[in-house]
PDB file of N, CA and C in Angstrom:
ATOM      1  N   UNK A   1       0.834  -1.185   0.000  1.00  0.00           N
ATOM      2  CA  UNK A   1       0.000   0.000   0.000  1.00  0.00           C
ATOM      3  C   UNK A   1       0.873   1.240   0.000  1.00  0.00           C
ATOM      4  N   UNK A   2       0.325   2.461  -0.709  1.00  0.00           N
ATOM      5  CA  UNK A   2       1.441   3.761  -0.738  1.00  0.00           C
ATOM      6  C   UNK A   2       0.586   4.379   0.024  1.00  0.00           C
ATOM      7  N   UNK A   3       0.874   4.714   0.657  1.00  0.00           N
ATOM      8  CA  UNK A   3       0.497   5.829   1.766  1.00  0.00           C
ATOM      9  C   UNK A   3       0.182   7.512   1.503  1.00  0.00           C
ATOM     10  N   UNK A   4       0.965   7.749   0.008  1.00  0.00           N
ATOM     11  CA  UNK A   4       0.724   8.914  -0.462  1.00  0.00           C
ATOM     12  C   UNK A   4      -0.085   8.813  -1.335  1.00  0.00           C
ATOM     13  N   UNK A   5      -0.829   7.812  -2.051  1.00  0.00           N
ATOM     14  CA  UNK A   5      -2.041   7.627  -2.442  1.00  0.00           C
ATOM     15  C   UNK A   5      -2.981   8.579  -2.183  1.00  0.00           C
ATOM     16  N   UNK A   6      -4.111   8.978  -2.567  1.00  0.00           N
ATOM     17  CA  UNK A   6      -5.244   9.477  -2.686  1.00  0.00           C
ATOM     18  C   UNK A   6      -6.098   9.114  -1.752  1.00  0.00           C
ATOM     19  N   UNK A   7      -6.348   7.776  -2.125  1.00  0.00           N
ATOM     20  CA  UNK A   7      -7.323   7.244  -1.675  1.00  0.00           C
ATOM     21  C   UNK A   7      -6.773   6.352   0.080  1.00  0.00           C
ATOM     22  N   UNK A   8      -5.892   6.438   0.341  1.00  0.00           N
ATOM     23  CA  UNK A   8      -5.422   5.885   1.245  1.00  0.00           C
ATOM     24  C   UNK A   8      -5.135   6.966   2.212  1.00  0.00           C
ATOM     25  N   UNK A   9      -4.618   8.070   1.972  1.00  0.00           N
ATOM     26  CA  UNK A   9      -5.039   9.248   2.815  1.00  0.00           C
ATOM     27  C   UNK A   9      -5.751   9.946   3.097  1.00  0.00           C
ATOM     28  N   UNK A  10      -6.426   9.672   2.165  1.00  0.00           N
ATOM     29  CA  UNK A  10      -8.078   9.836   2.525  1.00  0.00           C
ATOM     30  C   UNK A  10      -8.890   9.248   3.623  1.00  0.00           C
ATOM     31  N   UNK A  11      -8.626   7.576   3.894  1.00  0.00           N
ATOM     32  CA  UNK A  11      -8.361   7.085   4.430  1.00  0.00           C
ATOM     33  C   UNK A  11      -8.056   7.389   6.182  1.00  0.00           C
ATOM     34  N   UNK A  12      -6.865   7.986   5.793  1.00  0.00           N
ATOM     35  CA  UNK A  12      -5.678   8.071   7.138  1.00  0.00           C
ATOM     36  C   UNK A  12      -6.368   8.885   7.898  1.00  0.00           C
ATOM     37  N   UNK A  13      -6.503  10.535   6.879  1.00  0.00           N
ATOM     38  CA  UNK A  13      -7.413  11.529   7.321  1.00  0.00           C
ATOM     39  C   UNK A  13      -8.754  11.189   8.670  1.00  0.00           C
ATOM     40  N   UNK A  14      -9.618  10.425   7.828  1.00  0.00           N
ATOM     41  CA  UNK A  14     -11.035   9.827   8.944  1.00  0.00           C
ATOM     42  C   UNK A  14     -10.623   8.976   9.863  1.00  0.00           C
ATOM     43  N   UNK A  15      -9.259   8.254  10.040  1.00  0.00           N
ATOM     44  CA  UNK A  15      -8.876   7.486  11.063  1.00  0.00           C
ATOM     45  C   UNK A  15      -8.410   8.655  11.894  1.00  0.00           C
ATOM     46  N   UNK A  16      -7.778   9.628  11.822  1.00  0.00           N
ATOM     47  CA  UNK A  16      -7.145  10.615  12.444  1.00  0.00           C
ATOM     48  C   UNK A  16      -8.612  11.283  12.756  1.00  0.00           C
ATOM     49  N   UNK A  17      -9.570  11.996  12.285  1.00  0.00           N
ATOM     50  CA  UNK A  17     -10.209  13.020  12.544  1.00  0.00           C
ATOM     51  C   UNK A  17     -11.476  12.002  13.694  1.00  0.00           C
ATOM     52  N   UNK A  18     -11.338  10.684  13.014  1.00  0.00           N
ATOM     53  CA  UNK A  18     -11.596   9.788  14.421  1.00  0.00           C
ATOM     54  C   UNK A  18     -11.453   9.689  15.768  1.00  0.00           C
ATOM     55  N   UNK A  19     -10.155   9.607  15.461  1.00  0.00           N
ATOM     56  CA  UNK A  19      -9.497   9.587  16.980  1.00  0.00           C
ATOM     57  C   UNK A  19      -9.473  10.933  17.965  1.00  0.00           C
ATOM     58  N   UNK A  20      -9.518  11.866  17.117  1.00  0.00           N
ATOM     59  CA  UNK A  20      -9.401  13.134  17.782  1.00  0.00           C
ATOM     60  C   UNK A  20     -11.051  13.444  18.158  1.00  0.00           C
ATOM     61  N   UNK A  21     -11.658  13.000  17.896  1.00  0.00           N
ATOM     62  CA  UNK A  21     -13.322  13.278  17.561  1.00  0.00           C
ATOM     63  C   UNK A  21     -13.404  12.184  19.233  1.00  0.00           C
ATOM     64  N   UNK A  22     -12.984  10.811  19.107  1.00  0.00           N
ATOM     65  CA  UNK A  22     -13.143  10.150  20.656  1.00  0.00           C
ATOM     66  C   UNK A  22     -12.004  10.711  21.636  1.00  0.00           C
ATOM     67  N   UNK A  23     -10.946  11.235  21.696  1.00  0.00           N
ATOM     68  CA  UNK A  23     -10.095  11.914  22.379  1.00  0.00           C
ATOM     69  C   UNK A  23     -10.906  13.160  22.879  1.00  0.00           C
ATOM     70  N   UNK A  24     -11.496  14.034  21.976  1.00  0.00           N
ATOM     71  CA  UNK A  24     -11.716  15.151  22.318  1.00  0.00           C
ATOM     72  C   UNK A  24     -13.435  14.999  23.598  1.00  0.00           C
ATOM     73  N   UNK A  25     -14.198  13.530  22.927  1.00  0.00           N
ATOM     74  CA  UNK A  25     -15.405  13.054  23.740  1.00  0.00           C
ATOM     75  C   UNK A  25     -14.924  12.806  25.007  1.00  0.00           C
ATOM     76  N   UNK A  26     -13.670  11.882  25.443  1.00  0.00           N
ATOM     77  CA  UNK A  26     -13.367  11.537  26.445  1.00  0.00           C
ATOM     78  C   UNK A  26     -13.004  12.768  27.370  1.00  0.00           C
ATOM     79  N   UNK A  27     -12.089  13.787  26.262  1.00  0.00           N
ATOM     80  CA  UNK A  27     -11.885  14.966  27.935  1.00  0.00           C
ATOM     81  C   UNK A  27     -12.733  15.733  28.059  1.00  0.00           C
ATOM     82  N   UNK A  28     -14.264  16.163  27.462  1.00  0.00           N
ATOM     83  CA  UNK A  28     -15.653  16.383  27.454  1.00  0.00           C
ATOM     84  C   UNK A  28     -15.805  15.319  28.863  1.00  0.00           C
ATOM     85  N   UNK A  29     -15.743  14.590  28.766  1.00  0.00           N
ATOM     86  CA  UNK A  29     -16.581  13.769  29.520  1.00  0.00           C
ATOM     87  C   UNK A  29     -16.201  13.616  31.208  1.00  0.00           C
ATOM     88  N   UNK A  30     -14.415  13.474  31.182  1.00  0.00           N
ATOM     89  CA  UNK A  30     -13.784  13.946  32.498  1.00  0.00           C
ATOM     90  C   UNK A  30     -13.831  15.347  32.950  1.00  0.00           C
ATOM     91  N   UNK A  31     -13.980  16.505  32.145  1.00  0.00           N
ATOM     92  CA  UNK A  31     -14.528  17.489  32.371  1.00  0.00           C
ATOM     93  C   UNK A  31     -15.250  18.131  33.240  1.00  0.00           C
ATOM     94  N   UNK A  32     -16.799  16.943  32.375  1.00  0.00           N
ATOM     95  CA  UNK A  32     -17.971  17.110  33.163  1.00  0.00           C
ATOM     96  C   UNK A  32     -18.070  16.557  34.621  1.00  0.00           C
ATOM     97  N   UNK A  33     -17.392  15.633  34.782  1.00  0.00           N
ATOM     98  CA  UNK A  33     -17.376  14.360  35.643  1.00  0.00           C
ATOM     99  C   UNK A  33     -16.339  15.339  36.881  1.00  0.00           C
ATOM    100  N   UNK A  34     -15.209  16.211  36.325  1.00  0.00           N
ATOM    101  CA  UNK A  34     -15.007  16.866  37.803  1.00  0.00           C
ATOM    102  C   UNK A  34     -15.921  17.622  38.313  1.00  0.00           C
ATOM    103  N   UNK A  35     -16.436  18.342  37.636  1.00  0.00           N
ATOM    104  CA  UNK A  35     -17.138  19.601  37.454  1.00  0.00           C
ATOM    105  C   UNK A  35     -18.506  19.071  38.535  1.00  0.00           C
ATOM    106  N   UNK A  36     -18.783  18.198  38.298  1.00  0.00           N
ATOM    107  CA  UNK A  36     -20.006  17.525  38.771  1.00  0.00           C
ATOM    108  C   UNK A  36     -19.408  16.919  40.084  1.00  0.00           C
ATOM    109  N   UNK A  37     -18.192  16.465  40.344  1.00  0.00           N
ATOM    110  CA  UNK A  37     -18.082  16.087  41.798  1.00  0.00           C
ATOM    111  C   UNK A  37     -17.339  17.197  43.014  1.00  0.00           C
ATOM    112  N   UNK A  38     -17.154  18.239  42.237  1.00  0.00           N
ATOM    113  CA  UNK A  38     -16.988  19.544  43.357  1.00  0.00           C
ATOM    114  C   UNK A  38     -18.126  19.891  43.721  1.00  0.00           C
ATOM    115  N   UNK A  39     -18.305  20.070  45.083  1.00  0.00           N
ATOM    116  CA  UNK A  39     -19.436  20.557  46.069  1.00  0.00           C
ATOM    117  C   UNK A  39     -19.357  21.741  45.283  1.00  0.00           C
ATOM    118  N   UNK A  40     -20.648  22.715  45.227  1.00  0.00           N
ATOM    119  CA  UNK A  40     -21.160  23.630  44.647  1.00  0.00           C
ATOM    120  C   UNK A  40     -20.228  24.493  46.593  1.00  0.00           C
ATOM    121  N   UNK A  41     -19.833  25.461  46.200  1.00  0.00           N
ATOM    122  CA  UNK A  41     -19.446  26.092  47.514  1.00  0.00           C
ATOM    123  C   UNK A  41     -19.526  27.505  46.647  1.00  0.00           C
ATOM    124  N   UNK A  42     -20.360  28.316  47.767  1.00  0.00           N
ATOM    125  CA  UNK A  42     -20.870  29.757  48.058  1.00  0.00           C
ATOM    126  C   UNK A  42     -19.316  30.663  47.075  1.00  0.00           C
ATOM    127  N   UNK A  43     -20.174  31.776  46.374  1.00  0.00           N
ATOM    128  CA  UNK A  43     -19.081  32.557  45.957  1.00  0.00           C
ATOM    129  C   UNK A  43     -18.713  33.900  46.686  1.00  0.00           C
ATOM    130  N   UNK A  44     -17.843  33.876  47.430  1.00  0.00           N
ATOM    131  CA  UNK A  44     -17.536  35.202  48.321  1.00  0.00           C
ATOM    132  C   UNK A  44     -16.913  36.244  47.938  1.00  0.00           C
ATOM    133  N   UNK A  45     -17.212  37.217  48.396  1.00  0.00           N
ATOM    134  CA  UNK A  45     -16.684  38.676  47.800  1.00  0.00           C
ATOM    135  C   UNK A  45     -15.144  38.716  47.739  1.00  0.00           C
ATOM    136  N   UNK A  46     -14.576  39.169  47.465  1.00  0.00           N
ATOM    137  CA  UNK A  46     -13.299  39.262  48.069  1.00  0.00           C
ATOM    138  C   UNK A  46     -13.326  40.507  48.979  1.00  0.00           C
ATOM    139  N   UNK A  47     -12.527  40.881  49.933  1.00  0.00           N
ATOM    140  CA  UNK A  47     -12.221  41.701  51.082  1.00  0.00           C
ATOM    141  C   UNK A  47     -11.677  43.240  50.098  1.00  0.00           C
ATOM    142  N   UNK A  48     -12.223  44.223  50.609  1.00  0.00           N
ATOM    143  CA  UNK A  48     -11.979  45.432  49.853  1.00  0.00           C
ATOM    144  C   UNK A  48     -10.243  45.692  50.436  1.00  0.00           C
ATOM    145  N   UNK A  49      -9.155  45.878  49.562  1.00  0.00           N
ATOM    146  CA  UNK A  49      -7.945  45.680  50.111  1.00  0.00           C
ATOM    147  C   UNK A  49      -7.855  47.208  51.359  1.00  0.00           C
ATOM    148  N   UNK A  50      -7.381  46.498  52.409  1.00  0.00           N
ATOM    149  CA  UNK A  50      -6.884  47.870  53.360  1.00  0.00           C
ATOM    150  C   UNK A  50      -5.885  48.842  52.841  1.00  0.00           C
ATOM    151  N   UNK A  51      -5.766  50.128  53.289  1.00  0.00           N
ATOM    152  CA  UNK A  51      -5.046  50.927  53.022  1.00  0.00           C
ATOM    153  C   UNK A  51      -3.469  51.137  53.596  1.00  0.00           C
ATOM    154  N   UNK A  52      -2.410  50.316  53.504  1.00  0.00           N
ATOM    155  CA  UNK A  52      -1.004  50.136  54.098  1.00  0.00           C
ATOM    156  C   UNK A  52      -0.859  51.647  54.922  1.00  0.00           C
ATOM    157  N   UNK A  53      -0.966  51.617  56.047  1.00  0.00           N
ATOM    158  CA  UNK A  53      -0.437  53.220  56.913  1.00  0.00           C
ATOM    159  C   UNK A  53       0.997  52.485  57.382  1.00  0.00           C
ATOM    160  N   UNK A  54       2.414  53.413  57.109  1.00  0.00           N
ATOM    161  CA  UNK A  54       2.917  53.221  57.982  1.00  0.00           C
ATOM    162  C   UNK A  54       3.485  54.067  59.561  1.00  0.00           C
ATOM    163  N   UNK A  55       4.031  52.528  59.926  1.00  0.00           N
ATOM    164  CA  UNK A  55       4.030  52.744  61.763  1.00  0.00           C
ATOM    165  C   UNK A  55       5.120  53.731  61.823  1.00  0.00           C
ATOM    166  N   UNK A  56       5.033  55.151  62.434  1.00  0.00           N
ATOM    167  CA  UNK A  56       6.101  55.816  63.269  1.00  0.00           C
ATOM    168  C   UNK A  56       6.860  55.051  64.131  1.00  0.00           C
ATOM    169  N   UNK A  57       8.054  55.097  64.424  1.00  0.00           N
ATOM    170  CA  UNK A  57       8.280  54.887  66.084  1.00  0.00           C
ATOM    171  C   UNK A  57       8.961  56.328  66.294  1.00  0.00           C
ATOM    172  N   UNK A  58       9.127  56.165  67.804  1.00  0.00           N
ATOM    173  CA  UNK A  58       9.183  57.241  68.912  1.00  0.00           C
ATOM    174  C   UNK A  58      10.737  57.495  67.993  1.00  0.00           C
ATOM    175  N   UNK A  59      11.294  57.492  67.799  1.00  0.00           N
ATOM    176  CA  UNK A  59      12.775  58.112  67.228  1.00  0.00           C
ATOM    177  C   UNK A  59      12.530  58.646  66.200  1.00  0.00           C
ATOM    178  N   UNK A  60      11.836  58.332  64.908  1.00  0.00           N
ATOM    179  CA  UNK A  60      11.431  59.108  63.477  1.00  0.00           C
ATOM    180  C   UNK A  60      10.977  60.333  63.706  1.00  0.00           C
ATOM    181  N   UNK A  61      11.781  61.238  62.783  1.00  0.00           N
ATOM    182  CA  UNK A  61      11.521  62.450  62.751  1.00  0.00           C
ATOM    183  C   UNK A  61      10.345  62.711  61.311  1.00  0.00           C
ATOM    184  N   UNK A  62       9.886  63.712  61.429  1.00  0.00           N
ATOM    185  CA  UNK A  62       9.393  64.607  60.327  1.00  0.00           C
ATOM    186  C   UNK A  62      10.634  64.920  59.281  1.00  0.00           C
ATOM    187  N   UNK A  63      10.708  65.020  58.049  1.00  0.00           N
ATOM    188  CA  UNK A  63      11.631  65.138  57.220  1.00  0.00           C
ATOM    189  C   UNK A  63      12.285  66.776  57.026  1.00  0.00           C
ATOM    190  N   UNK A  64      11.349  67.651  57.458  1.00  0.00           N
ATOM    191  CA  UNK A  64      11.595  69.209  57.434  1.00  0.00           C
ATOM    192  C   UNK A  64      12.135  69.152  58.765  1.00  0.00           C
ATOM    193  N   UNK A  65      11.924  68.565  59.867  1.00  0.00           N
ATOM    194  CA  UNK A  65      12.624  69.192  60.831  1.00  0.00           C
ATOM    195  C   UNK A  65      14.389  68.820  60.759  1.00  0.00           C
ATOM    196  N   UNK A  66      14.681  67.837  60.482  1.00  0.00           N
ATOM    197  CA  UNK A  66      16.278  67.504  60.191  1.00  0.00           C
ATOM    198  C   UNK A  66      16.797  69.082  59.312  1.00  0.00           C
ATOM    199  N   UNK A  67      16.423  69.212  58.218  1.00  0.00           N
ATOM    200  CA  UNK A  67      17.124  69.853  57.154  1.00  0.00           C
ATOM    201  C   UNK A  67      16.670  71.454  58.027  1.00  0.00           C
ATOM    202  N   UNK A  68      15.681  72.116  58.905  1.00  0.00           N
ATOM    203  CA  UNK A  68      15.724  72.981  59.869  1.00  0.00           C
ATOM    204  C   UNK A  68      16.816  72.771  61.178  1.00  0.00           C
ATOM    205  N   UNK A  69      17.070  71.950  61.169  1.00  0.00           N
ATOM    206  CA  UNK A  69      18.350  71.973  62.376  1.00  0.00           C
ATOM    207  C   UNK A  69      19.616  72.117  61.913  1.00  0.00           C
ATOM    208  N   UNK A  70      19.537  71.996  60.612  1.00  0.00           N
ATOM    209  CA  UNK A  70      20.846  71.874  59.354  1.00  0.00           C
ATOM    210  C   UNK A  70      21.206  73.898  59.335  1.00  0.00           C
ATOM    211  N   UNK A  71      20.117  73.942  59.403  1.00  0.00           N
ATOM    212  CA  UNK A  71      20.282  75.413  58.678  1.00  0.00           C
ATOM    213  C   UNK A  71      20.432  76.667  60.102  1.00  0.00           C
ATOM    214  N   UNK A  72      19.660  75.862  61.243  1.00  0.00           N
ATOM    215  CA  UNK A  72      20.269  76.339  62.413  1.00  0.00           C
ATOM    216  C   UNK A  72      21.488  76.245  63.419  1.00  0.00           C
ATOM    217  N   UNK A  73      22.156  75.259  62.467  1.00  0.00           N
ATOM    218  CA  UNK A  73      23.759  75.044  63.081  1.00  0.00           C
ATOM    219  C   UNK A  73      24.660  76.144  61.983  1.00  0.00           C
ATOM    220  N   UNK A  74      23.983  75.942  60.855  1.00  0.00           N
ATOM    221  CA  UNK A  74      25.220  76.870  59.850  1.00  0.00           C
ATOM    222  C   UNK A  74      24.752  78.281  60.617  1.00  0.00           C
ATOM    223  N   UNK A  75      23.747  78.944  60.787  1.00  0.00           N
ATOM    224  CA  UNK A  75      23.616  79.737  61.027  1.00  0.00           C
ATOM    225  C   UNK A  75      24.220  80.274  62.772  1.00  0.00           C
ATOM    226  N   UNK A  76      23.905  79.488  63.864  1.00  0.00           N
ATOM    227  CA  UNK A  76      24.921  79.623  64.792  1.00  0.00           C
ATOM    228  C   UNK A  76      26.386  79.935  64.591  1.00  0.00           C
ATOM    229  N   UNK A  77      26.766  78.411  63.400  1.00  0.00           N
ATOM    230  CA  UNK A  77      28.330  79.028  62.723  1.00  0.00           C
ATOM    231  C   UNK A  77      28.653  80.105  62.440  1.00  0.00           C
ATOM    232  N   UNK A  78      27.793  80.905  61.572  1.00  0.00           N
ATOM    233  CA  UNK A  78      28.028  81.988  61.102  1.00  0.00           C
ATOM    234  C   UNK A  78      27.928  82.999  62.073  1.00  0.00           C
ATOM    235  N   UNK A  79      27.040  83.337  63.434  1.00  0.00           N
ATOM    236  CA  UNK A  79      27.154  84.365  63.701  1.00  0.00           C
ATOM    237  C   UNK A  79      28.473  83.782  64.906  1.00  0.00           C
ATOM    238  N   UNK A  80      29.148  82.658  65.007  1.00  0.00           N
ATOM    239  CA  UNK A  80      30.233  82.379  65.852  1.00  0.00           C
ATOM    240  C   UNK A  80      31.532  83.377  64.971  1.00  0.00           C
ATOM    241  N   UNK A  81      31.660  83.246  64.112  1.00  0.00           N
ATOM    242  CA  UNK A  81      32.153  83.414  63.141  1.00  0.00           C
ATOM    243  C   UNK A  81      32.651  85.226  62.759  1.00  0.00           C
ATOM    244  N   UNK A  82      31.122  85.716  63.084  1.00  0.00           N
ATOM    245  CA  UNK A  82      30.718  87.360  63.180  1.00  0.00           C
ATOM    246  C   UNK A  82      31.454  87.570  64.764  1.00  0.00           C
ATOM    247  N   UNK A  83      31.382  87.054  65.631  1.00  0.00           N
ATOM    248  CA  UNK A  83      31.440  87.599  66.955  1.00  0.00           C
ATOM    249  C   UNK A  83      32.987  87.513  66.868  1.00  0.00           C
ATOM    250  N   UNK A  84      33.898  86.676  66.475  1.00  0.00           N
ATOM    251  CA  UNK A  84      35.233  86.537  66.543  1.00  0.00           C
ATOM    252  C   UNK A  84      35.816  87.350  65.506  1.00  0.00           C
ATOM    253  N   UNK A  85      34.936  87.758  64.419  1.00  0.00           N
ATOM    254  CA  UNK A  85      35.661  88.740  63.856  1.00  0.00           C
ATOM    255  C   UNK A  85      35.714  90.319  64.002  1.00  0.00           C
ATOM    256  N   UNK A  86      34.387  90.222  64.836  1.00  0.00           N
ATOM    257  CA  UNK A  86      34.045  91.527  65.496  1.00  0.00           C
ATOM    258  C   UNK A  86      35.165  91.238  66.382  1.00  0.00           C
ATOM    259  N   UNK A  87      35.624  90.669  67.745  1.00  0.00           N
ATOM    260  CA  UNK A  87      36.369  91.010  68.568  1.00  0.00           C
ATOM    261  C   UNK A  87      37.551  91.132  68.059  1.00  0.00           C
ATOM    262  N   UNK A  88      38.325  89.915  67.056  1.00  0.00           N
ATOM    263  CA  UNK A  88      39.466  90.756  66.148  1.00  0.00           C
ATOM    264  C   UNK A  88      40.051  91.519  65.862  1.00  0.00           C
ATOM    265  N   UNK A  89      38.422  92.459  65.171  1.00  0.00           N
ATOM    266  CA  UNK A  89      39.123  93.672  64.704  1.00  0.00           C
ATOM    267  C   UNK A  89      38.763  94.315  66.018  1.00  0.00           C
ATOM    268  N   UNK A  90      37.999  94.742  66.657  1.00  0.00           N
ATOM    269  CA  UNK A  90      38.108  95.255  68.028  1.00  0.00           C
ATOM    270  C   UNK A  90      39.543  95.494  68.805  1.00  0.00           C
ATOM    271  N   UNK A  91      40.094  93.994  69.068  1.00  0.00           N
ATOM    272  CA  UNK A  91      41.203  94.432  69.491  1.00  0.00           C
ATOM    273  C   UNK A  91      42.338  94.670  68.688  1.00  0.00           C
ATOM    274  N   UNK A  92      42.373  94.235  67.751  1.00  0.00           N
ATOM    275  CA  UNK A  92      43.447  94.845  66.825  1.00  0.00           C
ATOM    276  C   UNK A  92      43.572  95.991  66.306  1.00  0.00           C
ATOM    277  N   UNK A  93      41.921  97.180  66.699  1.00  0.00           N
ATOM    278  CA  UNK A  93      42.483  98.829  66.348  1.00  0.00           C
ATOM    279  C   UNK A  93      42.508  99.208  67.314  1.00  0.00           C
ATOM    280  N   UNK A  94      42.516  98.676  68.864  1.00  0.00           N
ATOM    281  CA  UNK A  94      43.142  99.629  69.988  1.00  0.00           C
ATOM    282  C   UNK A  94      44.011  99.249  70.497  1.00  0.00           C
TER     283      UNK A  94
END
């Protein structure tokens, strides 16, 4: 028999579109057959998601107050800075 025949793959074709035709009945059929032995169980909402807050602790600062203590040390510097050059020249013109 030639297999590339006409009439013989013609043939092959309905043996194939066969098998796939009872293949495709059988997982139809396990399908149904799980489907049918899960308990029917209630469909629940899901939970509206919470809103993530996060936790302070007692040591965390506010982010403006750091960079305000920044600007009140340069500024101490600076008038340390004024007072020693005031006395400087102070005593250096009498």
């Amino acid at each position: 028999m030639d297999e590339d025949n006409q009439v013989n793959q013609g043939s092959l074709d309905k043996q194939k579109l066969e098998q796939l035709e009872n293949e495709l009945g059988n997982i139809e059929n396990k399908a149904t057959q799980e489907i049918q032995s899960q308990p029917n169980q209630p469909v629940q909402q899901p939970n509206a998601p919470q809103p993530i807050t996060p936790a302070l602790s007692a040591d965390t600062k506010p982010q403006g107050l750091g960079k305000s203590k920044g600007i009140l040390w340069i500024g101490i510097a600076l008038l340390m800075l004024a007072i020693v050059g005031i006395g400087a020249y102070y005593l250096g013109s009498h």
